[in-house]
N, C-alpha and C. Protein backbone atom coordinates (compact mmCIF):
# COMPACT_ATOMS: atom_id res chain seq x y z
N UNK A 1 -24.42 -9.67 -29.87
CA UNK A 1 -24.65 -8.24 -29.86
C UNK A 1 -23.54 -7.44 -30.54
N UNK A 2 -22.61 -8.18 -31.49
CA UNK A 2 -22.08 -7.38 -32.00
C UNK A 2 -22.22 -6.76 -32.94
N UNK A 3 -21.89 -5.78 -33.17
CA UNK A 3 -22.25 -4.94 -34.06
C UNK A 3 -21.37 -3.85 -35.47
N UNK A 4 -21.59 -3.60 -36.55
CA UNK A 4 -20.71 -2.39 -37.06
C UNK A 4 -21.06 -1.71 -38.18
N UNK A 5 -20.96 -0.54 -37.63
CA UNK A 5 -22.01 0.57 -38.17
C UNK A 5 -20.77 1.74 -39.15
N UNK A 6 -21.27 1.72 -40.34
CA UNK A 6 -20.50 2.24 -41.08
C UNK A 6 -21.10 3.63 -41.50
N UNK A 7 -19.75 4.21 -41.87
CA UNK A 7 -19.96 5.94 -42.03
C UNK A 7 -19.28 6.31 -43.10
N UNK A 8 -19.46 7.14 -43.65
CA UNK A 8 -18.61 8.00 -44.94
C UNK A 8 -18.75 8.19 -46.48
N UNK A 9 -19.80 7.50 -47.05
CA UNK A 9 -20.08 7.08 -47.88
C UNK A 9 -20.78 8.35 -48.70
N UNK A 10 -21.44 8.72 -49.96
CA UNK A 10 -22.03 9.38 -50.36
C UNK A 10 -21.68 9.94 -52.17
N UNK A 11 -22.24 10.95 -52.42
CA UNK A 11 -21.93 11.37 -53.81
C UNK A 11 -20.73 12.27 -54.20
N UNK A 12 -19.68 12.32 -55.05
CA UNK A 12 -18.51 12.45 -54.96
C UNK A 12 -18.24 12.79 -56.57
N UNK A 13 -17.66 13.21 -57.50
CA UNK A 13 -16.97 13.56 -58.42
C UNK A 13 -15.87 12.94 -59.07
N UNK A 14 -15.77 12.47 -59.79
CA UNK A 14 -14.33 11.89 -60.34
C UNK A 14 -13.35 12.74 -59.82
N UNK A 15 -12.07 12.10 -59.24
CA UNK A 15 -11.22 12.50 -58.94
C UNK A 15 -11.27 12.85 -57.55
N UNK A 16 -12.81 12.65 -56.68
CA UNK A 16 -12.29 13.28 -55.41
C UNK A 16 -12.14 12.06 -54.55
N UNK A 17 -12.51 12.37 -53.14
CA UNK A 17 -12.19 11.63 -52.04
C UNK A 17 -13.04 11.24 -51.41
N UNK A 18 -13.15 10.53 -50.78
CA UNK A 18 -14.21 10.20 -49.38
C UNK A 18 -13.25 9.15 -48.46
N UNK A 19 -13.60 9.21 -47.54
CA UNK A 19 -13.04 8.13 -45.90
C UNK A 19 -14.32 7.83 -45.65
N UNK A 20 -14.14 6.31 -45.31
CA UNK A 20 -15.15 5.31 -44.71
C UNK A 20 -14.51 4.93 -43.93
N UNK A 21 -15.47 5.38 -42.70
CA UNK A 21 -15.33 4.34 -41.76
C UNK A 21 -16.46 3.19 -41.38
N UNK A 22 -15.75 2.51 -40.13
CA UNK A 22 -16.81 1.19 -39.67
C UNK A 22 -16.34 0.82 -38.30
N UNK A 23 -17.09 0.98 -37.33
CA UNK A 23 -16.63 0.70 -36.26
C UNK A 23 -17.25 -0.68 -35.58
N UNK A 24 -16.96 -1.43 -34.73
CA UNK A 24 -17.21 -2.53 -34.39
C UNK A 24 -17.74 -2.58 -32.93
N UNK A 25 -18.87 -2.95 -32.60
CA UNK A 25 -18.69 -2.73 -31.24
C UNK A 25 -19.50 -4.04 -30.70
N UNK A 26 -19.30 -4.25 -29.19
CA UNK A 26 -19.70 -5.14 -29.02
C UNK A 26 -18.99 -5.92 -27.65
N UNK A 27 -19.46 -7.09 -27.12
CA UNK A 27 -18.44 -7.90 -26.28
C UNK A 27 -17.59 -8.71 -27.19
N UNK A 28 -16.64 -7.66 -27.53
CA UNK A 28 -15.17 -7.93 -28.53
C UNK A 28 -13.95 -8.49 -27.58
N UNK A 29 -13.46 -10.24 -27.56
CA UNK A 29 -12.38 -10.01 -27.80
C UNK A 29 -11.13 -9.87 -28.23
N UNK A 30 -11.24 -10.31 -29.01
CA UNK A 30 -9.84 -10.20 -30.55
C UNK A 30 -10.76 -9.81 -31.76
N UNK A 31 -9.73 -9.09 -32.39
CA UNK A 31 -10.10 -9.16 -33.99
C UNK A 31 -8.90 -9.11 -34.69
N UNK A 32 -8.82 -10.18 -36.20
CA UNK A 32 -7.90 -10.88 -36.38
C UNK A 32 -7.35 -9.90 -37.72
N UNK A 33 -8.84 -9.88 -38.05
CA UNK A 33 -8.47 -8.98 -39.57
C UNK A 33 -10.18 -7.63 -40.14
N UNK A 34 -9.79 -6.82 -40.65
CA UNK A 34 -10.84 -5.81 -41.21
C UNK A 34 -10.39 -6.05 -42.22
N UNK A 35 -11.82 -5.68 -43.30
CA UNK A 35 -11.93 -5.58 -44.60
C UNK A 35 -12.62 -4.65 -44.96
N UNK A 36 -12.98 -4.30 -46.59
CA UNK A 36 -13.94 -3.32 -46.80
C UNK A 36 -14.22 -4.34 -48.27
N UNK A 37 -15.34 -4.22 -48.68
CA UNK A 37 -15.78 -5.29 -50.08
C UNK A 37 -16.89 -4.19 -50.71
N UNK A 38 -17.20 -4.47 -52.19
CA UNK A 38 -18.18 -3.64 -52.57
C UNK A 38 -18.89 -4.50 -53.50
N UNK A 39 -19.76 -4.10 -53.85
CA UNK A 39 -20.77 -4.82 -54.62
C UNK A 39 -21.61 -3.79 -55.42
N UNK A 40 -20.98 -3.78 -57.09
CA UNK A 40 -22.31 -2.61 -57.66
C UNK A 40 -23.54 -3.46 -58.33
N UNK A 41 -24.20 -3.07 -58.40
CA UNK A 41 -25.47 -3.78 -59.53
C UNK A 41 -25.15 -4.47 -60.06
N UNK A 42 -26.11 -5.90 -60.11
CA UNK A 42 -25.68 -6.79 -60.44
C UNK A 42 -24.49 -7.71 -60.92
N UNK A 43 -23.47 -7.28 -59.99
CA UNK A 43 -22.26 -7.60 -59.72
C UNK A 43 -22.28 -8.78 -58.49
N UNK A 44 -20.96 -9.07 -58.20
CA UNK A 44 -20.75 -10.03 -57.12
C UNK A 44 -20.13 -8.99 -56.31
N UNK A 45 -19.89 -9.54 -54.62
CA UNK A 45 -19.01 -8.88 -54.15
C UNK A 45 -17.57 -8.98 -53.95
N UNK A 46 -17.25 -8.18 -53.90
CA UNK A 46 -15.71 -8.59 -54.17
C UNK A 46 -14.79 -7.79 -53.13
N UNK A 47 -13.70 -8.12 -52.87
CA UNK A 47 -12.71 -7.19 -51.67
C UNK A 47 -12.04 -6.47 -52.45
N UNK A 48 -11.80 -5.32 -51.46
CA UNK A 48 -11.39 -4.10 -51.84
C UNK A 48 -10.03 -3.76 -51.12
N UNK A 49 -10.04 -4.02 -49.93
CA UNK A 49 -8.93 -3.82 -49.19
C UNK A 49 -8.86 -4.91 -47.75
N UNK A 50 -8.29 -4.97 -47.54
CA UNK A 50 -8.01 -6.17 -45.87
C UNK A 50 -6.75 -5.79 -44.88
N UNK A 51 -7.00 -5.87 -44.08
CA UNK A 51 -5.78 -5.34 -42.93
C UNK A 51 -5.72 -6.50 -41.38
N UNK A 52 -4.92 -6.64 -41.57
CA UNK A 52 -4.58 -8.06 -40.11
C UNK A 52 -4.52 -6.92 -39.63
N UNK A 53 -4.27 -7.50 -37.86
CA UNK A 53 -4.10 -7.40 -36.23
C UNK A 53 -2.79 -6.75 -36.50
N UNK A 54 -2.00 -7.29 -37.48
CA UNK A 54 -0.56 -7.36 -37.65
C UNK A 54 0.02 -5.82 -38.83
N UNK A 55 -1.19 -5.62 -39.14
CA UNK A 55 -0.99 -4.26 -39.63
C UNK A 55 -0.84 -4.47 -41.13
N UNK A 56 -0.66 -5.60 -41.59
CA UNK A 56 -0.37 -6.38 -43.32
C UNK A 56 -1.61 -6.15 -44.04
N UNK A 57 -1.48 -5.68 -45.35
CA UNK A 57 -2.46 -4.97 -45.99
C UNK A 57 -2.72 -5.77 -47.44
N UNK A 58 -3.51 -5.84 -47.88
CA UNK A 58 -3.72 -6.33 -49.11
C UNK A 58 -5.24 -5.48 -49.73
N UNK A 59 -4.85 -5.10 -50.99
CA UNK A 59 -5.68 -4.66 -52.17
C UNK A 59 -5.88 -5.29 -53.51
N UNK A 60 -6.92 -5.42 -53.42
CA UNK A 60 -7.35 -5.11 -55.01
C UNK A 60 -6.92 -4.48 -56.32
N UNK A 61 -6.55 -5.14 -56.84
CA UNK A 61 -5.23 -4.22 -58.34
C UNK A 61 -6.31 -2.86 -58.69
N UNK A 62 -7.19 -2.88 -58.47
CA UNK A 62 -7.82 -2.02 -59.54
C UNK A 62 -7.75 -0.80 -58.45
N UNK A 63 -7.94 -0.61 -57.23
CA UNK A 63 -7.51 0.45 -56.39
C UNK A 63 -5.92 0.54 -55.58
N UNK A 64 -4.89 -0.25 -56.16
CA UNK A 64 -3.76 -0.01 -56.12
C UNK A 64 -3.59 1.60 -55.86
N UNK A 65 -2.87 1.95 -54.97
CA UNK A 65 -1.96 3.62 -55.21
C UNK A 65 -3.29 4.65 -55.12
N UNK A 66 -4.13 4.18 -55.39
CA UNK A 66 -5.74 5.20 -54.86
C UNK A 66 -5.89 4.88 -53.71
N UNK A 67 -6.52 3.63 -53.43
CA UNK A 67 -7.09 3.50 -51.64
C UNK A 67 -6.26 3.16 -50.67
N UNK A 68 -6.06 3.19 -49.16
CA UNK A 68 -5.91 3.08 -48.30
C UNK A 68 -6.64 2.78 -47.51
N UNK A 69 -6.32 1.54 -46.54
CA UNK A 69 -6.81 0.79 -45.40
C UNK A 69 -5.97 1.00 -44.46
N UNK A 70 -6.94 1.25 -43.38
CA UNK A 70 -5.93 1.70 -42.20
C UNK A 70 -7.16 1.38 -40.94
N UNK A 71 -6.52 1.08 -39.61
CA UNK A 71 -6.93 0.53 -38.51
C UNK A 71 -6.65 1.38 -37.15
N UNK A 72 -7.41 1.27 -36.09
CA UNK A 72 -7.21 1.97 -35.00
C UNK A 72 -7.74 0.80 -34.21
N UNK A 73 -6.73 -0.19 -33.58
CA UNK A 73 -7.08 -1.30 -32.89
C UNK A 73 -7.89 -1.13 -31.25
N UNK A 74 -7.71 0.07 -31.00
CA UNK A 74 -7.78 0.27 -29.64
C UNK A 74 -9.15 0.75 -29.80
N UNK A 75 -9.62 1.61 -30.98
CA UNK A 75 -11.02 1.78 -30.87
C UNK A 75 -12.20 0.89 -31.71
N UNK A 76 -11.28 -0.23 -31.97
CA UNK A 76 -11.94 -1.65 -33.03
C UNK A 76 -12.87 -0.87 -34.06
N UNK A 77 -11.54 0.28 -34.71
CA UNK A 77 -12.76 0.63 -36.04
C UNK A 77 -11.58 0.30 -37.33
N UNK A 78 -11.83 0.70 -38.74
CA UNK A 78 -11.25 0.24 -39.58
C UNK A 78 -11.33 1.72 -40.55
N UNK A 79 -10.18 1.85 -41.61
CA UNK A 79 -10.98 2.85 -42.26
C UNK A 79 -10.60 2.88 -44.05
N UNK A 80 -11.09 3.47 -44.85
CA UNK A 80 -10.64 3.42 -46.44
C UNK A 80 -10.74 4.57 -46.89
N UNK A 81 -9.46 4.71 -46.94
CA UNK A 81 -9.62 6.42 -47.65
C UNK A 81 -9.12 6.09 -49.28
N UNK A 82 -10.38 7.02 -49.61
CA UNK A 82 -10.19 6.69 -50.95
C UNK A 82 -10.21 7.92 -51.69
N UNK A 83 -9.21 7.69 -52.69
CA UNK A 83 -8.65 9.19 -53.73
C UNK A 83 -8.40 8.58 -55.07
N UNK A 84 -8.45 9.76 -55.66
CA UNK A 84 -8.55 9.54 -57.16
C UNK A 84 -10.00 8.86 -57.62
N UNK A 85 -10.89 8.48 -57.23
CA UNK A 85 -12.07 8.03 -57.41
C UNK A 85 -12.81 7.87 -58.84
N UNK A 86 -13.35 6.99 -59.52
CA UNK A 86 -13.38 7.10 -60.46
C UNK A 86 -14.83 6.48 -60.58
N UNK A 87 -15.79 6.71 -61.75
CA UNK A 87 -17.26 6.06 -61.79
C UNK A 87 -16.70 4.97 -61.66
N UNK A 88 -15.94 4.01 -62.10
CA UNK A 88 -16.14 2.03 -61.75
C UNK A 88 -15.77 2.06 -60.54
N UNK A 89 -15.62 2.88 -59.72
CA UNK A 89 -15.92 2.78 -58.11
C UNK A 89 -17.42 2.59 -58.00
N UNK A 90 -17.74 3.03 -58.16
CA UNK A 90 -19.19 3.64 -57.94
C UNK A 90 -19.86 1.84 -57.33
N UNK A 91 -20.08 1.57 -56.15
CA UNK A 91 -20.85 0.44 -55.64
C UNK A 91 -21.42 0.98 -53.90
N UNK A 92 -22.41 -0.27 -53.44
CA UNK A 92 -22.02 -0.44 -51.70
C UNK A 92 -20.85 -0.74 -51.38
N UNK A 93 -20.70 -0.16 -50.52
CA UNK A 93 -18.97 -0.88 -49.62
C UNK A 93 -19.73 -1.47 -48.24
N UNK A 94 -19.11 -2.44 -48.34
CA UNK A 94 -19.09 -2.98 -47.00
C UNK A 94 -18.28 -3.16 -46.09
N UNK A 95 -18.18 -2.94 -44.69
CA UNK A 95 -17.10 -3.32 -44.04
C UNK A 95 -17.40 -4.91 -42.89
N UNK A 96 -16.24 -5.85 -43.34
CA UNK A 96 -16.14 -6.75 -43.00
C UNK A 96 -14.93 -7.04 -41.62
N UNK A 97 -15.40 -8.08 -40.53
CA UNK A 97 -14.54 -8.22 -39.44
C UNK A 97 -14.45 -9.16 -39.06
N UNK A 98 -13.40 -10.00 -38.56
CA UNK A 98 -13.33 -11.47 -38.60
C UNK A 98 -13.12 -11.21 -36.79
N UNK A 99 -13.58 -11.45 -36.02
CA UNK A 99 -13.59 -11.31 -34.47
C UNK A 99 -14.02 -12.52 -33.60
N UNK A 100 -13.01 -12.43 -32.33
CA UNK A 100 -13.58 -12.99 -31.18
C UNK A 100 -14.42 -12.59 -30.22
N UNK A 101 -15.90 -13.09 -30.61
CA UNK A 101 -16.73 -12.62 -29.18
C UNK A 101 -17.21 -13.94 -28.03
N UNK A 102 -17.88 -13.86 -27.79
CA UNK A 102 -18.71 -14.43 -26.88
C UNK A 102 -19.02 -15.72 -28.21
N UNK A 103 -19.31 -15.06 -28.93
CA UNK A 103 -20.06 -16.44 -29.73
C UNK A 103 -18.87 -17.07 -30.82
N UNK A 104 -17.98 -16.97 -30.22
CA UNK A 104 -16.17 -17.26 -30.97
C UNK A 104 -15.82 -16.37 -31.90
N UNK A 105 -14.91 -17.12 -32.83
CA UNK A 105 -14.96 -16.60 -34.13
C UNK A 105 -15.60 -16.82 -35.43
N UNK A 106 -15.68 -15.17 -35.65
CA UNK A 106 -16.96 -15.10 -36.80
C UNK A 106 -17.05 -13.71 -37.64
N UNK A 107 -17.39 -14.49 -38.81
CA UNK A 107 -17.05 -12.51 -39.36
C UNK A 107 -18.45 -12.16 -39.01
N UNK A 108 -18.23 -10.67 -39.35
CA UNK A 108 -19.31 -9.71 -39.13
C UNK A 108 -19.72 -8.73 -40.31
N UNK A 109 -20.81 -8.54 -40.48
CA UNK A 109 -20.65 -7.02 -41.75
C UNK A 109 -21.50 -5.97 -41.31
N UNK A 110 -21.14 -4.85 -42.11
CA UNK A 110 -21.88 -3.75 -41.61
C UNK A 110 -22.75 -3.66 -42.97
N UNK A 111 -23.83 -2.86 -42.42
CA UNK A 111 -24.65 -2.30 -43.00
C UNK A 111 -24.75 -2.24 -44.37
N UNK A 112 -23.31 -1.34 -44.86
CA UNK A 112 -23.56 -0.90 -46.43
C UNK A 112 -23.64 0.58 -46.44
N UNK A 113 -22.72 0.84 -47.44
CA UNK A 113 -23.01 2.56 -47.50
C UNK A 113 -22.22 2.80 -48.95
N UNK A 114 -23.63 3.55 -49.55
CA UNK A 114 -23.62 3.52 -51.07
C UNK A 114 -21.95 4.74 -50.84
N UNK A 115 -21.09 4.61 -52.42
CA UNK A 115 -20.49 5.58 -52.79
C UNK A 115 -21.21 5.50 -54.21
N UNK A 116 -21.14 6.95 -54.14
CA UNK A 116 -21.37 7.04 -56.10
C UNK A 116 -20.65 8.21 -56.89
N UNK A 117 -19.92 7.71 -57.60
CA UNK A 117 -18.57 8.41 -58.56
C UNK A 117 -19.34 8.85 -59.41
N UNK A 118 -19.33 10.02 -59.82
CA UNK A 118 -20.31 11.06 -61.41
C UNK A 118 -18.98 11.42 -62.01
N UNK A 119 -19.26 11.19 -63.05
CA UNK A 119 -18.50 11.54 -64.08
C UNK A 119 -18.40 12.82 -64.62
C-alpha cells in the first residue's frame, strides 16, 4: 500500500521555476534514498537528482547550479526545485524511493508529472 503522489509540475517559460514535490506514504519504515528521473519523448529515463537518508546529493551535469534536491525526512516527502529552466528540460519527472515497508526493500515511483519549458 505504498504509495507517492507527485505535485508541481506544469507549463513554465524559459528561465523560470517550478518545485516538485512527491510524497510517500504508506506502512513506511526506512527510506534509504529519493530521487527525481525524467523521461522526454522517445528518450530513456534518466536521473536527475538523488538524495540519501544521509542528506548526500548527487546530480546530473546538465542541471548542475539550476536544480535542487532537498528532503523532509519526517514527512517522507522529497522535493526539486528547479530554476533557470530551459526547453531541454522539458520531460515527465518522476519521483523515485528506495524504502522499507512491510514488503522490505523496494523502490517505488510516482505517477509522473509533465514539466514543459516554451521557449
Amino acid at each position: 500500500q505504498v504509495q507517492l503522489v507527485e505535485s508541481g509540475g506544469g507549463l513554465v517559460q524559459a528561465g523560470g521555476s517550478l518545485r516538485l514535490s512527491c510524497a510517500a506514504s504508506g506502512s513506511i519504515f526506512s527510506i534509504a534514498t529519493m530521487g527525481w528521473y525524467r523521461q522526454a519523448p522517445g528518450k530513456q529515463r534518466d536521473l536527475v537528482a538523488a538524495i540519501t537518508s544521509g542528506g548526500s546529493t548527487n546530480y546530473a551535469d546538465s542541471v548542475k547550479g539550476r536544480f535542487t534536491i532537498s528532503r523532509d525526512t519526517a514527512k517522507n516527502t522529497v522535493y526539486l526545485q528547479m530554476n533557470s529552466l530551459k526547453p531541454e528540460d522539458t520531460a515527465v519527472y518522476y519521483c523515485n524511493v528506495y524504502l522499507w515497508s512491510t514488503q522490505g526493500w523496494k523502490n517505488y515511483w510516482g505517477q509522473g508529472t509533465q514539466v514543459t519549458v516554451s521557449s
